[in-house]
Protein backbone atom coordinates (compact mmCIF):
# COMPACT_ATOMS: atom_id res chain seq x y z
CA UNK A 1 13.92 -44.33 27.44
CA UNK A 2 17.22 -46.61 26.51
CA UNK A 3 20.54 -44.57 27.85
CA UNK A 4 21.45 -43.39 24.49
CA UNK A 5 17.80 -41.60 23.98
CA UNK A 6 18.70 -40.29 27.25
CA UNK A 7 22.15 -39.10 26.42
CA UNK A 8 20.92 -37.08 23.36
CA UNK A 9 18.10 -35.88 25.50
CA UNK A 10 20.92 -34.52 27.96
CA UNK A 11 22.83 -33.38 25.50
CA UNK A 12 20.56 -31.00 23.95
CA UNK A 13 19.15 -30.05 27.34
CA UNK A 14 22.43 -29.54 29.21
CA UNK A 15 23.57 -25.89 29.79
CA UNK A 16 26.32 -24.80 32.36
CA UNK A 17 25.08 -22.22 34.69
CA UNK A 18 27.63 -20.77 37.22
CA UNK A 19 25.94 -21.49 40.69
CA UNK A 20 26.22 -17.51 41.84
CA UNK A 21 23.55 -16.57 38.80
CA UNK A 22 21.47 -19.57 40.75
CA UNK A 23 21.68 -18.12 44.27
CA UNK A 24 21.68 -14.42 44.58
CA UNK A 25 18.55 -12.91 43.49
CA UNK A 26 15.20 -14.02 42.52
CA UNK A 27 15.83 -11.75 39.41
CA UNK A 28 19.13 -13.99 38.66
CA UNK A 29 17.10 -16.68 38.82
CA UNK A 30 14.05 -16.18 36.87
CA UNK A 31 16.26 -15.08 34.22
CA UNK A 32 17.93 -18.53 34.45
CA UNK A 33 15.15 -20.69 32.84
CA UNK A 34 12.66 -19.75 30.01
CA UNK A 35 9.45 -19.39 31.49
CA UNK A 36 7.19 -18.52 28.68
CA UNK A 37 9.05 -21.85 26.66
CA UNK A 38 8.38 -23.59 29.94
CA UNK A 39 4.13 -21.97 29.39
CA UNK A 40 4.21 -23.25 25.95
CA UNK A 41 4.69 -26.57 26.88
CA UNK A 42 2.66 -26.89 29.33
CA UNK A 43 0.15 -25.13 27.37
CA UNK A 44 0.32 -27.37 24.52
CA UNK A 45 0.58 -30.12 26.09
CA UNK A 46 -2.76 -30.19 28.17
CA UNK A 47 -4.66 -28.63 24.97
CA UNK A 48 -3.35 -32.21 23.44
CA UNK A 49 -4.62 -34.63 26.59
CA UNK A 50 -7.78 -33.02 26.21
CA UNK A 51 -8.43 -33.84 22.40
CA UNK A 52 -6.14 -37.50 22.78
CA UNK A 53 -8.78 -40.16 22.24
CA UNK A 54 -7.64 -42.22 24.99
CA UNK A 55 -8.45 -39.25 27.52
CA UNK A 56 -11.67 -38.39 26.26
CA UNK A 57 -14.33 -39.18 28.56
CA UNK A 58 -18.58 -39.06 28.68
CA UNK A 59 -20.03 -35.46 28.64
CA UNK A 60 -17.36 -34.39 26.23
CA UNK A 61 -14.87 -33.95 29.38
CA UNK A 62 -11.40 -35.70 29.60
CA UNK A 63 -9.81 -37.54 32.36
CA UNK A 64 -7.93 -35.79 35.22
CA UNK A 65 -4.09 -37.39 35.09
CA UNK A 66 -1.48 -37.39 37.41
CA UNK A 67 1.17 -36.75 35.42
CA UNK A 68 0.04 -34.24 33.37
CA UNK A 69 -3.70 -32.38 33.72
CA UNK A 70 -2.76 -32.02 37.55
CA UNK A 71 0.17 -31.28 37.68
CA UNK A 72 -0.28 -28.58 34.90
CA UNK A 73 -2.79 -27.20 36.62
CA UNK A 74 -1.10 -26.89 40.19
CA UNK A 75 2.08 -25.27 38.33
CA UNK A 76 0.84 -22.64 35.07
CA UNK A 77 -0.66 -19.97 37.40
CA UNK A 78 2.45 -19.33 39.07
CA UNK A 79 3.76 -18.53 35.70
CA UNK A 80 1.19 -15.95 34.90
CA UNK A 81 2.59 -12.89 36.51
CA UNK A 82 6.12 -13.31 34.98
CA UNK A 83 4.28 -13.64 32.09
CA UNK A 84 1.75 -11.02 32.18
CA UNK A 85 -1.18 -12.70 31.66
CA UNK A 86 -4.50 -11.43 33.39
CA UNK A 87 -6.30 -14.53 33.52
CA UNK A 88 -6.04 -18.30 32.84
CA UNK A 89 -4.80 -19.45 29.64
CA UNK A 90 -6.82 -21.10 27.14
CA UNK A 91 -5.68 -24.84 28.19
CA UNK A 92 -6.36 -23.79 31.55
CA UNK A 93 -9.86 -22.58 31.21
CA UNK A 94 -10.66 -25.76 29.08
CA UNK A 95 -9.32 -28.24 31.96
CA UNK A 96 -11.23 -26.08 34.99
CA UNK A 97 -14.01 -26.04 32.22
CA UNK A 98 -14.50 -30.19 32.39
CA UNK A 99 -13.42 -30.35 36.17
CA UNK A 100 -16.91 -27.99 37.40
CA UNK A 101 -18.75 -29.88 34.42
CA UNK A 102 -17.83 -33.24 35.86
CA UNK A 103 -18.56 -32.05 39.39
CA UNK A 104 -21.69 -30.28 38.94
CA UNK A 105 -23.01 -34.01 37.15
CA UNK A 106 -21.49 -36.01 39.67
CA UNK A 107 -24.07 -37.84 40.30
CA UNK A 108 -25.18 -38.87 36.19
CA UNK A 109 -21.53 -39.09 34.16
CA UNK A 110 -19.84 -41.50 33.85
CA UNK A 111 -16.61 -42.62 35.81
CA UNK A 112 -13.46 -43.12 33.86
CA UNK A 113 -13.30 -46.66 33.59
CA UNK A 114 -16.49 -48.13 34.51
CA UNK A 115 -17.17 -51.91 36.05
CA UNK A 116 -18.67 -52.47 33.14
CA UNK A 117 -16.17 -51.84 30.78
CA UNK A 118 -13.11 -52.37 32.66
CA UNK A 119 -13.86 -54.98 35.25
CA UNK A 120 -14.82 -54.67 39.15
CA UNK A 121 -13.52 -52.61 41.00
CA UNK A 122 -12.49 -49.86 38.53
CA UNK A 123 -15.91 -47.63 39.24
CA UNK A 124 -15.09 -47.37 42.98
CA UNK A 125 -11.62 -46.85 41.93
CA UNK A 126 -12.00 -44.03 39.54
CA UNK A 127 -14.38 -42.35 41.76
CA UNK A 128 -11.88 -42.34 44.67
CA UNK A 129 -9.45 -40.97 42.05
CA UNK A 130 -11.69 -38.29 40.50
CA UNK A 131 -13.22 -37.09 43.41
CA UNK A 132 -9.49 -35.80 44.98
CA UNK A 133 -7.88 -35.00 41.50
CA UNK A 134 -11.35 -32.66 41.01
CA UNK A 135 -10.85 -30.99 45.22
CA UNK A 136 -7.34 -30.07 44.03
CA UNK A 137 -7.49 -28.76 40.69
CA UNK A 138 -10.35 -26.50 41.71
CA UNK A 139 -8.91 -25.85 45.13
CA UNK A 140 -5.51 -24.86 43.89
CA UNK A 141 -7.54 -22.56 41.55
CA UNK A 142 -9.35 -21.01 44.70
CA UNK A 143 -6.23 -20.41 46.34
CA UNK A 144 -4.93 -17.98 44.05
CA UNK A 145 -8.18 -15.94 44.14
CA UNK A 146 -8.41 -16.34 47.49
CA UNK A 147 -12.26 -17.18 47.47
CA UNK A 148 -13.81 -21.14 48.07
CA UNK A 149 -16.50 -21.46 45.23
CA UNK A 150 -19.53 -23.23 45.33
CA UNK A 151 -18.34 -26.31 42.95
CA UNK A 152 -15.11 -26.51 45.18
CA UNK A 153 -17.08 -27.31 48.25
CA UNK A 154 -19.16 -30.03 46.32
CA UNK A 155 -15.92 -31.27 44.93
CA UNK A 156 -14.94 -31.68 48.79
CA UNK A 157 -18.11 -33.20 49.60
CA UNK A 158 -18.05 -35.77 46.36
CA UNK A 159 -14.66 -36.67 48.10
CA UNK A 160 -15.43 -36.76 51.85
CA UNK A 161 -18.21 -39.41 51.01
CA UNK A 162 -15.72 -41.56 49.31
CA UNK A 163 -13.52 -42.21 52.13
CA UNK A 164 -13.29 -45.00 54.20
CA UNK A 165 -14.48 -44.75 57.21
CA UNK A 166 -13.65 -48.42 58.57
CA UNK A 167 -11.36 -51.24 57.74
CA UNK A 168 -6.98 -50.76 56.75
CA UNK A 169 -7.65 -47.86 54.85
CA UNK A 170 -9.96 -46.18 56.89
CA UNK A 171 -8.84 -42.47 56.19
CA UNK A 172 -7.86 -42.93 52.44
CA UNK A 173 -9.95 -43.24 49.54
CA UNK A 174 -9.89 -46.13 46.63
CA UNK A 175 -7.45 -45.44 44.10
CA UNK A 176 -7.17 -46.70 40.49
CA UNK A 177 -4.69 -50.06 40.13
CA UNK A 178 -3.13 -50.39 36.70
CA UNK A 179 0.22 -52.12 37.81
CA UNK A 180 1.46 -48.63 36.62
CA UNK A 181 4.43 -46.90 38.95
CA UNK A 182 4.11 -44.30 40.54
CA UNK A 183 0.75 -43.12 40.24
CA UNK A 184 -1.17 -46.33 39.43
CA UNK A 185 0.75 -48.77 41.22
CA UNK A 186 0.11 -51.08 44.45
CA UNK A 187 0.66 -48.11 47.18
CA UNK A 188 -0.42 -45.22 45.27
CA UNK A 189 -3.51 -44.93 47.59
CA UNK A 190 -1.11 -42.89 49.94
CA UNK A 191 -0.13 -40.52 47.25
CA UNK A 192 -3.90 -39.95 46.72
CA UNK A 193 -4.20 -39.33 50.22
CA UNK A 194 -1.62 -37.08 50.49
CA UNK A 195 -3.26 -35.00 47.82
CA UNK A 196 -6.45 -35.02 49.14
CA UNK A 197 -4.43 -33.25 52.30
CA UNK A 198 -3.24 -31.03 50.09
CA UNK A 199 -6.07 -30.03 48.72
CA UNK A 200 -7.83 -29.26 51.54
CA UNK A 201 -4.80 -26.91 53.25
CA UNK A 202 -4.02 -25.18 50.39
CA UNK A 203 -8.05 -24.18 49.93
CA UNK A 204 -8.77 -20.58 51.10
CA UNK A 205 -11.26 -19.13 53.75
CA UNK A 206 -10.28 -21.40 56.49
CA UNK A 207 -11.26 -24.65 54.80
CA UNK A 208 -9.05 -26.65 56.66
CA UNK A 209 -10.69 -25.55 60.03
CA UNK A 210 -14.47 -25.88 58.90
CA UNK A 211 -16.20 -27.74 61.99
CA UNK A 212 -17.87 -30.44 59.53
CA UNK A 213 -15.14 -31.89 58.24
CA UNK A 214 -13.24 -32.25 61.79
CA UNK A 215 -13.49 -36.11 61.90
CA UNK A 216 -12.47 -36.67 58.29
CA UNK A 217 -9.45 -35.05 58.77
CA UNK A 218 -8.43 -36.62 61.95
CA UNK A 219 -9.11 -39.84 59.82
CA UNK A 220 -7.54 -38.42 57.16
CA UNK A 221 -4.22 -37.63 59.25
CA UNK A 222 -4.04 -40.65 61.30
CA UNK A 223 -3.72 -42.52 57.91
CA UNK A 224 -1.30 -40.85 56.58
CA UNK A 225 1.23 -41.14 59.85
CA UNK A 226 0.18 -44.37 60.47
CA UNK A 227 3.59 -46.75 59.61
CA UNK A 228 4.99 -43.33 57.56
CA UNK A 229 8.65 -44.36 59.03
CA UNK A 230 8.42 -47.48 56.92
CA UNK A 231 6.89 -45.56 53.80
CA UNK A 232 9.29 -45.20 50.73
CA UNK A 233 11.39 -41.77 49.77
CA UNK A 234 8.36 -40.89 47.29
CA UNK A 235 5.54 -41.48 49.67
CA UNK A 236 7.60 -39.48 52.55
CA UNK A 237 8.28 -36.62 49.60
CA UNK A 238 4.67 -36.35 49.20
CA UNK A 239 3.74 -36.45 52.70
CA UNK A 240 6.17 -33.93 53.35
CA UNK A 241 4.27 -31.95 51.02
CA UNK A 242 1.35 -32.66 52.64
CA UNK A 243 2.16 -31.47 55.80
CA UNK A 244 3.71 -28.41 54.90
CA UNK A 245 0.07 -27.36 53.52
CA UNK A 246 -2.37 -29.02 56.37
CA UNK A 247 -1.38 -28.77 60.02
CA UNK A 248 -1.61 -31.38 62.40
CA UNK A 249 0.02 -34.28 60.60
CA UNK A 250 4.03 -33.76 61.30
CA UNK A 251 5.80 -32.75 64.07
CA UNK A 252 9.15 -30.51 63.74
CA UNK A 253 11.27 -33.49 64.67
CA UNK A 254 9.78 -35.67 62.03
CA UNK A 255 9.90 -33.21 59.19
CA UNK A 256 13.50 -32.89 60.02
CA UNK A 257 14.26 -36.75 59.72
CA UNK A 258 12.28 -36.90 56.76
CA UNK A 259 14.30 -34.06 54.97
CA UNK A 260 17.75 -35.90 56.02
CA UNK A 261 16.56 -38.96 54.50
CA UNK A 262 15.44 -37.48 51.32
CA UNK A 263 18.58 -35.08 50.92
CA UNK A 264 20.97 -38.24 51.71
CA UNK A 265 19.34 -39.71 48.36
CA UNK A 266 20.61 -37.15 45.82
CA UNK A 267 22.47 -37.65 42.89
CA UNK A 268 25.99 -36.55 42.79
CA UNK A 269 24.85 -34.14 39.89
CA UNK A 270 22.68 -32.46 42.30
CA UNK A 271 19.21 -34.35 41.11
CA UNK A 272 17.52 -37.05 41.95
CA UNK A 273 16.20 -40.43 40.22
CA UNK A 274 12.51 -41.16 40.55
CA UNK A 275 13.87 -44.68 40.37
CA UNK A 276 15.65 -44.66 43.48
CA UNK A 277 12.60 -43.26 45.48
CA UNK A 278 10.97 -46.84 45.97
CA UNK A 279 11.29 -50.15 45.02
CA UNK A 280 8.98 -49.63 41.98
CA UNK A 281 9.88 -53.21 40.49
CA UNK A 282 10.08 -54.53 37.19
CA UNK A 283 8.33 -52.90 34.52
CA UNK A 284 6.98 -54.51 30.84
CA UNK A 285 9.49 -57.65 29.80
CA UNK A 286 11.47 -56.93 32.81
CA UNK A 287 12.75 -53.38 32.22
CA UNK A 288 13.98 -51.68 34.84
CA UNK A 289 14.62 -48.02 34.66
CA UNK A 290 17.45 -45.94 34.86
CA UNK A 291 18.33 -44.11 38.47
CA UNK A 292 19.63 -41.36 36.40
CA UNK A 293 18.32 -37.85 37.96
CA UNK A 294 14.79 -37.24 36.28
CA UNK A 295 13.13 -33.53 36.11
CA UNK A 296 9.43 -34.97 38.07
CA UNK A 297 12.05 -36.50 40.87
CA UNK A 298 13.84 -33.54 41.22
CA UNK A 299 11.20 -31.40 40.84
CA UNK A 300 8.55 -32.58 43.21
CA UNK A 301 11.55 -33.06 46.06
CA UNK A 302 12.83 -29.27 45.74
CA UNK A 303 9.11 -28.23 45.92
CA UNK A 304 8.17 -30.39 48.94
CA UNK A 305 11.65 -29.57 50.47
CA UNK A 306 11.19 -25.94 50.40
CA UNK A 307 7.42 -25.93 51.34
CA UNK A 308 9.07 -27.90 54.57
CA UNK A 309 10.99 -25.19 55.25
CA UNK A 310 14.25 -25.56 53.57
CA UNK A 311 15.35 -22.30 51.74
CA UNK A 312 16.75 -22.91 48.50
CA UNK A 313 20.18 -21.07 49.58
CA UNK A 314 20.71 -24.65 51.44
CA UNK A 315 23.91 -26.14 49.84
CA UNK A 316 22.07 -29.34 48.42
CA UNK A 317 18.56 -27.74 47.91
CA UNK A 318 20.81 -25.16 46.00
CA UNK A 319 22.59 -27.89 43.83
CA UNK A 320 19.02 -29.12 43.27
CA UNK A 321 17.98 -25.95 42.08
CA UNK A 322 20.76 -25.43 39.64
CA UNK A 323 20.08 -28.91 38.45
CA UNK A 324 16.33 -27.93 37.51
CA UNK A 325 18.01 -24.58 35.50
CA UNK A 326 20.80 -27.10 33.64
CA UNK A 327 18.13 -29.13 32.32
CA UNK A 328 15.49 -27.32 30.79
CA UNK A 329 15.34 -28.34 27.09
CA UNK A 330 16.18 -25.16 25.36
CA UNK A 331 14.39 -26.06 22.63
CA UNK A 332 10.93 -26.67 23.94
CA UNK A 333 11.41 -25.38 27.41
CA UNK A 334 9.94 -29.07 29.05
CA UNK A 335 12.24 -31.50 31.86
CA UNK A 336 12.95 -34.94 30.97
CA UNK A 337 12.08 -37.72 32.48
CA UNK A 338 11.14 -41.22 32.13
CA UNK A 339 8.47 -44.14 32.29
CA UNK A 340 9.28 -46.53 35.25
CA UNK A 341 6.95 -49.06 33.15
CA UNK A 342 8.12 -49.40 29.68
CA UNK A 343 11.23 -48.23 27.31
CA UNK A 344 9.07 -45.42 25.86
CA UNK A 345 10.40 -42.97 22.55
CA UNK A 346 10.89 -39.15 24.25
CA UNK A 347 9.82 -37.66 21.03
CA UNK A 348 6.47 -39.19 20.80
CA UNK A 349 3.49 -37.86 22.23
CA UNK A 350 2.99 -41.04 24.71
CA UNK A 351 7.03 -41.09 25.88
CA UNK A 352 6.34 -37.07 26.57
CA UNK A 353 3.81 -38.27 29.44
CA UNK A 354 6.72 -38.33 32.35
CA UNK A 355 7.82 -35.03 30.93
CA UNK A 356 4.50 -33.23 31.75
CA UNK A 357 4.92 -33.77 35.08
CA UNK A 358 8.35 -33.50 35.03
CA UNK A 359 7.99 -29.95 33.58
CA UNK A 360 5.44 -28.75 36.04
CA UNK A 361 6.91 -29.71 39.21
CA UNK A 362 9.99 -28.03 37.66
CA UNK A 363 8.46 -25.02 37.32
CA UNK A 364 6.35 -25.29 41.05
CA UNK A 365 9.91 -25.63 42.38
CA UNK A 366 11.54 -23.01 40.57
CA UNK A 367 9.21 -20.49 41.41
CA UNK A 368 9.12 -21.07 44.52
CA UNK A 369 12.75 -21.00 44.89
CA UNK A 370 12.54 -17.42 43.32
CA UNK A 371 9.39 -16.54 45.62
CA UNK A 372 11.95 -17.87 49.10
CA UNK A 373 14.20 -15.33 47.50
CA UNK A 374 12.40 -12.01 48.26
């Protein structure tokens, strides 16, 4: 997005709040956003990445994405009591639909980008991927039931025989490389990892502290602290995240270093830029994005800062918070955000990609701000 896209983006989105409707009540603040705009989005927008050609995938299923099938599927429940909703919505039911289909035939469909379409290694690669995105979306659905199905723990045990047991990544799992920041880049192995931790802490009956999967997690944690210090903002964010779920990887003294770091990189405006949370690079003919505060940025560091601990009433986290509530689109209730690759349009349905996950990790943080609140 070029700055002037972004400056009519901001200038529909923009809306003063006064900070007290922010902080005092959870009832102040969940009247402060539009969640059921913020549900149609989302809504809509999965219900599109499932019928987009370029997701569709063998068995009539459709990929798993980062930025917007997982995301949307780790953020709409907490919208559904607000909302009043009984049960999943349609979207939903469609994506947990194709993740237990794609589990259950694990062993007979086809990965998303096969050798022999795509080129070695992109099999192993999409497995590693699959196999984690598939633990979490069915975990997180788990959690709020409060029961481990039987597709969840073969959706563990597709992924625990995908990770390395020997060599540097011993502890991680292979992860697709499309020369794509954040989520397809050169290090996004440890933000697979990281989910793969969170998958497994955030999955209910004691998962976490099942006897069979004691070595896999030690492996599991040791590669995630090993040379964290030296990680970037984003990888720290997530492993923040990640530690706030499993226990055992963080100790209270490096939580606390990790959150000064993180909080000394915000935006005067009270956001942050997804931009500034690693050296991401050059993108397509040398673009370079803009460190202007994004919605996924600020989103996913709010969240990950308040599942470490930090309440919300926290004079930055609060800034951060009101951020998130300035910037909801009125219009059609998403977050915007950016590509790190390419100058992309924000109206299409391609440039909305950064949006999706921009939107749900919006919403994850929002809610939970409200949820601290009580």
């Amino acid at each position: 997005m070029n700055r002037t896209a972004m400056a009519c983006v901001f200038s529909v989105c923009c809306i003063v709040i006064p900070a007290q409707l922010v902080s005092q009540t959870p009832a102040s603040l969940s009247d402060a956003w539009n969640q059921e705009l913020a549900a149609e989005f989302l809504d809509a927008r999965a219900a599109w990445w499932r019928i987009w050609p370029l997701a569709k995938r063998d068995h009539d299923t459709s990929c798993a994405s980062c930025h917007s099938t997982v995301p949307y599927a780790l953020a709409r429940s907490t919208l559904r009591l607000t909302l009043g909703e009984t049960g999943p919505s349609v979207a939903e039911a469609e994506l947990l639909g194709d993740t237990v289909k794609r589990v259950n035939l694990w062993n007979e469909i086809d990965p998303y980008y096969p050798d022999q379409r795509v080129g070695l290694p992109k099999t192993s690669e999409s497995r590693g991927v699959e196999s984690i995105l598939n633990a979490l979306v069915l975990s997180s659905r788990d959690a709020y039931v409060g029961q481990l199905s039987n597709e969840t723990r073969q959706a563990f045990a597709n992924m625990w025989k995908l990770q390395f047991t020997r060599g540097d990544l011993e502890g991680g799992w292979a992860w697709l490389y499309f020369d794509l920041a954040p989520w397809e880049s050169e290090d996004a192995a440890y933000f697979g990892a990281a989910m793969a931790a969170v998958a497994v802490g955030i999955a209910p009956e004691n998962y976490a502290n099942a006897t069979e999967i004691e070595k896999q997690l030690e492996s599991l944690r040791e590669y995630l602290l090993q040379d964290y210090a030296d990680r970037s903002a984003f990888d720290k964010a997530m492993l923040l995240w990640a530690s706030a779920e499993l226990s055992g990887l963080l100790t209270e003294a490096q939580t606390s270093s990790i959150v000064d770091e993180i909080l000394s990189l915000q935006n005067r405006d009270g956001g942050w830029g997804l931009a500034l949370l690693d050296s991401w690079g050059e993108g397509e003919d040398g673009y370079i994005a803009a460190s202007d505060s994004d919605g996924y940025a600020t989103g996913l560091i709010a969240f990950a800062l308040q599942k470490a601990g930090v309440s919300p009433r926290q004079a930055k986290l609060d800034r951060a918070i009101e951020w998130l509530v300035r910037n909801q689109n009125p219009i059609n209730g998403n977050w915007p955000a950016s590509s790190l690759n390419k100058e992309r349009d924000p109206t299409t349905e391609r440039g909305l990609l950064m949006s999706d996950a921009a939107t749900a990790f919006a919403v994850l943080a929002l809610k939970q701000a409200e949820a601290s609140y009580k």
